[in-house]
Protein backbone atom coordinates (compact mmCIF):
# COMPACT_ATOMS: atom_id res chain seq x y z
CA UNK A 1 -203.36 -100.84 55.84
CA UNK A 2 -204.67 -98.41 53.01
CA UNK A 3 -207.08 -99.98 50.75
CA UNK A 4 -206.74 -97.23 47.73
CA UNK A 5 -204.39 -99.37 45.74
CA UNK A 6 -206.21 -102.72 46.69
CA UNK A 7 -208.40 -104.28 43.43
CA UNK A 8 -211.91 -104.28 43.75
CA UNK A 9 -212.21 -107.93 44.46
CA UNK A 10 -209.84 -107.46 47.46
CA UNK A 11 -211.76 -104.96 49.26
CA UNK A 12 -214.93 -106.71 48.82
CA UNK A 13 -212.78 -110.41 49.99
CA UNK A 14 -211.60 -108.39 53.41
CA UNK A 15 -214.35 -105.66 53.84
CA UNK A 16 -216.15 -108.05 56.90
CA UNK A 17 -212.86 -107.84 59.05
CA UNK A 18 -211.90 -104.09 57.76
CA UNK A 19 -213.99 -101.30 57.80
CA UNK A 20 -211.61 -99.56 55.71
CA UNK A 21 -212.37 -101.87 53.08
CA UNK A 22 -215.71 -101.29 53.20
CA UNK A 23 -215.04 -97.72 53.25
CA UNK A 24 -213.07 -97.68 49.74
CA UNK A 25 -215.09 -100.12 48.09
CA UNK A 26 -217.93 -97.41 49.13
CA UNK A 27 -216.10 -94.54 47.55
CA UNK A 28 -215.65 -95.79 44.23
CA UNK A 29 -218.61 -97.29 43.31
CA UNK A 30 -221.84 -95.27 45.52
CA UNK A 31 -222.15 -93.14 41.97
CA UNK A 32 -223.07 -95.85 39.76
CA UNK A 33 -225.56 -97.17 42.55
CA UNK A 34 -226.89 -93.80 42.93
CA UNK A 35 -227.37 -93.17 39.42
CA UNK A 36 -229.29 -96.45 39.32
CA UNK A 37 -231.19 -95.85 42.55
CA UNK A 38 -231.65 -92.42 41.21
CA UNK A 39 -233.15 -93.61 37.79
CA UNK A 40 -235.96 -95.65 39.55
CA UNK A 41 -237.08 -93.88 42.38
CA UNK A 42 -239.05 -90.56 42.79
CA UNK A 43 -237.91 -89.14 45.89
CA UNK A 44 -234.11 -88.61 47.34
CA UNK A 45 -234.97 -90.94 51.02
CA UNK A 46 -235.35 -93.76 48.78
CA UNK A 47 -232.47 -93.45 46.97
CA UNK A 48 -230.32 -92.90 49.98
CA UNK A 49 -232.35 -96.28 51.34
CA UNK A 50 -231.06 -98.32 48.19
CA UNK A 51 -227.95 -97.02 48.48
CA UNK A 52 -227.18 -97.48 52.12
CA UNK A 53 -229.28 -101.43 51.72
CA UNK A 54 -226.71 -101.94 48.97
CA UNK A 55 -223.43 -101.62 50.66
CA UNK A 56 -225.12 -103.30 53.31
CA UNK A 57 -226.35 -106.05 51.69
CA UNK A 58 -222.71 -107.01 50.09
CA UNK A 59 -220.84 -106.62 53.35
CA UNK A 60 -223.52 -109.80 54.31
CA UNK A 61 -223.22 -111.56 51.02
CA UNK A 62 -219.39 -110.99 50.15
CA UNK A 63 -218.17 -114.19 50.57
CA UNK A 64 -220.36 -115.28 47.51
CA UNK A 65 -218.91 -112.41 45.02
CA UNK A 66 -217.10 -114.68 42.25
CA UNK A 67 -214.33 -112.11 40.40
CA UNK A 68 -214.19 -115.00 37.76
CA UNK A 69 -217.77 -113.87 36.63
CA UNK A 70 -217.53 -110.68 36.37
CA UNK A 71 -216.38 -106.80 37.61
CA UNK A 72 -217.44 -106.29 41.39
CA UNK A 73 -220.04 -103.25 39.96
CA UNK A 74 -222.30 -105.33 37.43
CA UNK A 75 -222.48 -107.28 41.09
CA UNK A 76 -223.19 -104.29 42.94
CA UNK A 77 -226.25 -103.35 40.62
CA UNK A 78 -227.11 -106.98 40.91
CA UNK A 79 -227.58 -106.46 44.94
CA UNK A 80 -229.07 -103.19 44.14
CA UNK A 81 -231.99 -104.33 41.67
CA UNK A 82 -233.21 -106.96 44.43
CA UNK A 83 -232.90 -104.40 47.49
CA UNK A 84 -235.38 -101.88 45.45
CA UNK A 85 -238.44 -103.69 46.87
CA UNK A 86 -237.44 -104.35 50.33
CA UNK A 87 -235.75 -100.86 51.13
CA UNK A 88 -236.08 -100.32 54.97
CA UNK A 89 -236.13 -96.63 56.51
CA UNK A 90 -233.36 -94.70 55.91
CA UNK A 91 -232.20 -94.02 59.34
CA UNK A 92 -231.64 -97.05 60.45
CA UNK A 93 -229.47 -97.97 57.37
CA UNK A 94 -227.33 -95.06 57.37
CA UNK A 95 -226.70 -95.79 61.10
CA UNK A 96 -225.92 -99.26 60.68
CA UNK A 97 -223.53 -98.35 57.32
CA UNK A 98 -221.81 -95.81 59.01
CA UNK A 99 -221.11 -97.74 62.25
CA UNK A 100 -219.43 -100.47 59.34
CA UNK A 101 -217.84 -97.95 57.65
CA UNK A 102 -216.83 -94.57 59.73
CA UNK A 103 -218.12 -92.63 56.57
CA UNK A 104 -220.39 -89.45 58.17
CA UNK A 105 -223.31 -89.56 55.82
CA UNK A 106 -224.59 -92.15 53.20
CA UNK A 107 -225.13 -89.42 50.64
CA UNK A 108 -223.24 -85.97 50.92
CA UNK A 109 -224.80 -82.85 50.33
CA UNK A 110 -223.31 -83.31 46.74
CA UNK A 111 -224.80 -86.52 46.33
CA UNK A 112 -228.20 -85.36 47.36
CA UNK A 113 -228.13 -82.48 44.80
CA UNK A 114 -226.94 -85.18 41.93
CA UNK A 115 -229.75 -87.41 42.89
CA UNK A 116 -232.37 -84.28 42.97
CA UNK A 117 -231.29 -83.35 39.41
CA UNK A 118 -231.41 -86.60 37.61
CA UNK A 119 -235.15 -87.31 39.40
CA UNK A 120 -236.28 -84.05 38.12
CA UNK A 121 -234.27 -84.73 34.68
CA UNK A 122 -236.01 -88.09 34.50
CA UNK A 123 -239.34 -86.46 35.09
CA UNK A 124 -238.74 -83.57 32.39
CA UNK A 125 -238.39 -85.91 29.55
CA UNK A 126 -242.14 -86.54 29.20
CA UNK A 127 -242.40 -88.40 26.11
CA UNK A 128 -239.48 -91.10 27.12
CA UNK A 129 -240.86 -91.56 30.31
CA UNK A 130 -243.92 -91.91 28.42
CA UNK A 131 -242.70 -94.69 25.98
CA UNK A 132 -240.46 -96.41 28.99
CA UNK A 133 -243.93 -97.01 30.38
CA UNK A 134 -245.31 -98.64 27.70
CA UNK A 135 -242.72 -101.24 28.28
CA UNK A 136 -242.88 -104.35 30.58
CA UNK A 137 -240.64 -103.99 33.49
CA UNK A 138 -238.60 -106.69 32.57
CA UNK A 139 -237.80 -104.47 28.95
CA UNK A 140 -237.51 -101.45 31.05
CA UNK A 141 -235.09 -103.06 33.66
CA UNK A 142 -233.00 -104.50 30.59
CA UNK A 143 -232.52 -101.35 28.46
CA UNK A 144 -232.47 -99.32 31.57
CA UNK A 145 -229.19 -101.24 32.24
CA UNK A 146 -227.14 -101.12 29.55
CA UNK A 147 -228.65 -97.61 27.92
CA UNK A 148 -228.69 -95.81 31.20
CA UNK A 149 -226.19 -97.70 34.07
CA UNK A 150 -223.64 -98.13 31.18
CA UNK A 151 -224.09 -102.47 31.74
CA UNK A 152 -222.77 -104.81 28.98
CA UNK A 153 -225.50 -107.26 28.18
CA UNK A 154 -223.40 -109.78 29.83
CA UNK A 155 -223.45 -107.70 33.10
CA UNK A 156 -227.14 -107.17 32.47
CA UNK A 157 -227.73 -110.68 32.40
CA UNK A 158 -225.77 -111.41 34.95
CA UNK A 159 -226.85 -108.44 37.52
CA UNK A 160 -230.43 -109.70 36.53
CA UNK A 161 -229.60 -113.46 37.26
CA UNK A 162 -231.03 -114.43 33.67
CA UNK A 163 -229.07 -115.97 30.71
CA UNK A 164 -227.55 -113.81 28.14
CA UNK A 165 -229.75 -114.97 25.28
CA UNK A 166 -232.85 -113.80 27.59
CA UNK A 167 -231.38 -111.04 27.77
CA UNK A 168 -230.83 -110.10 24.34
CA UNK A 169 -234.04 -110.64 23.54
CA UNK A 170 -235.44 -108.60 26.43
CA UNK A 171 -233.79 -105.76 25.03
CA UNK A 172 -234.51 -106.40 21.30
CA UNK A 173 -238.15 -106.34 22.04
CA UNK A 174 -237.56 -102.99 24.42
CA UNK A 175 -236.01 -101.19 21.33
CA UNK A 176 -238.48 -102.01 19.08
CA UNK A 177 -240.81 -101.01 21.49
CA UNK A 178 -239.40 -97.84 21.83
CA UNK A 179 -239.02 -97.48 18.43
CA UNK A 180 -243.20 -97.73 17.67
CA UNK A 181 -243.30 -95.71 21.01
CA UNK A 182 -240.84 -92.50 20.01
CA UNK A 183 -241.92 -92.25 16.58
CA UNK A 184 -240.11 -89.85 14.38
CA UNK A 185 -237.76 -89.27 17.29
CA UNK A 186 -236.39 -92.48 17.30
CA UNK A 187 -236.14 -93.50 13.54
CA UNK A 188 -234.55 -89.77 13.07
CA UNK A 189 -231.60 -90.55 15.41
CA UNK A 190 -227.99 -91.75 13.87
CA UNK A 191 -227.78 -95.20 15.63
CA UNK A 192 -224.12 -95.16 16.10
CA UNK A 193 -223.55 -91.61 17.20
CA UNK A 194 -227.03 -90.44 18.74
CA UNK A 195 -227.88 -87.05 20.73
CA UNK A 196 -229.83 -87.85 24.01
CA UNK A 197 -233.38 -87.53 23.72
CA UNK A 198 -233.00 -86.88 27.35
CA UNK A 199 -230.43 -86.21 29.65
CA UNK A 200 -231.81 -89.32 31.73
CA UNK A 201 -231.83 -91.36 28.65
CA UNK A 202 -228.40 -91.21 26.38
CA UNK A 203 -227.38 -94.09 24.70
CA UNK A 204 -230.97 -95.63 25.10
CA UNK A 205 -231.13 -95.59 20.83
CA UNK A 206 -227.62 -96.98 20.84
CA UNK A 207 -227.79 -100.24 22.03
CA UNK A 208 -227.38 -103.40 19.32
CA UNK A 209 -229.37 -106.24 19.71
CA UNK A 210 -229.30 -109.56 17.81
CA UNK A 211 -232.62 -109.25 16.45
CA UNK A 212 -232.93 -112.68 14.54
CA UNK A 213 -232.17 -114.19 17.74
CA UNK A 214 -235.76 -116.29 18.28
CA UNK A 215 -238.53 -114.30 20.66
CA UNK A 216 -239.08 -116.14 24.07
């Protein structure tokens, strides 16, 4: 059976008894985890490792994806947040991945050079990097979802396992934050069409909050 017209919540419902499923559901969605792998870690093994744990980790934990909460990749980044602090060596993932799926590599040579790029991007922009560390990590995960990996709140919350209200107010006290943080380089920028202060960080000064909503 070819899997290339299947839905996403298909492939991820048969990928335990089909490879190929696995395989697809790989294919279409590896950026997005690599661009969040590749936003958080410093050096290209342990992006591959999140990446590889990932796919791994929902082939074991499929049978709990719901479809009526929400797109199979807010769920992906979901499984990918939590495997960030127990990534195992990268062999042995990639071996065990590509014995479930047939693919040749976890990351392609392309892949590799994407993930290179964005570290070294992330790394460039001194003075966001600078104000992302001023926040806590639970701002930094928020905004770092929905400014970066392109999450709706909703997803957010939901990837993060926190209500939507928490949420909110995670990232409402992240852009103010960032506000105090960037200075002049924050209040300057056009809220609703903003340049990147940083190729790592577009949309970052676009995101809407709720800010009356009451602080935690």
């Amino acid at each position: 059976m070819t899997w290339k017209a299947a839905t996403d919540a298909q492939l991820v419902a048969s990928m335990h008894r089909d490879p190929a499923a696995l395989e697809e559901l790989y294919r279409r969605h590896r950026r997005r985890v690599l661009d969040y792998a590749a936003r958080r870690c410093s050096q290209p093994a342990d992006v591959a490792d999140v990446v590889a744990a990932t796919f791994m980790a929902a082939l074991q934990s499929g049978t709990a994806y719901d479809p009526g909460r929400g797109d199979v990749v807010p769920w992906l980044i979901g499984i990918a947040h939590n495997q960030l602090g127990t990534v195992v060596r990268r062999e042995h993932r990639q071996r065990e991945l590509e014995a479930r799926s047939a693919s040749r590599r976890v990351l392609s040579d392309d892949d590799m050079v994407r993930v290179e790029e964005r570290i070294d991007a992330a790394r460039q922009s001194e003075s966001v990097e600078r104000a992302l560390e001023t926040l806590s990590a639970r701002q930094r995960e928020a905004l770092l979802l929905v400014g970066h990996d392109g999450l709706s709140s909703l997803e957010a919350a939901r990837a993060l396992r926190v209500p939507p209200g928490v949420l909110r107010v995670r990232l409402s006290r992240a852009r103010r934050a960032m506000r105090r943080a960037l200075g002049p380089q924050w209040r300057e920028a056009d809220e609703t069409a903003v340049e990147s202060v940083a190729v790592e960080t577009t949309a970052i000064e676009t995101i809407t909050v709720d800010t009356t909503e009451a602080e935690l």
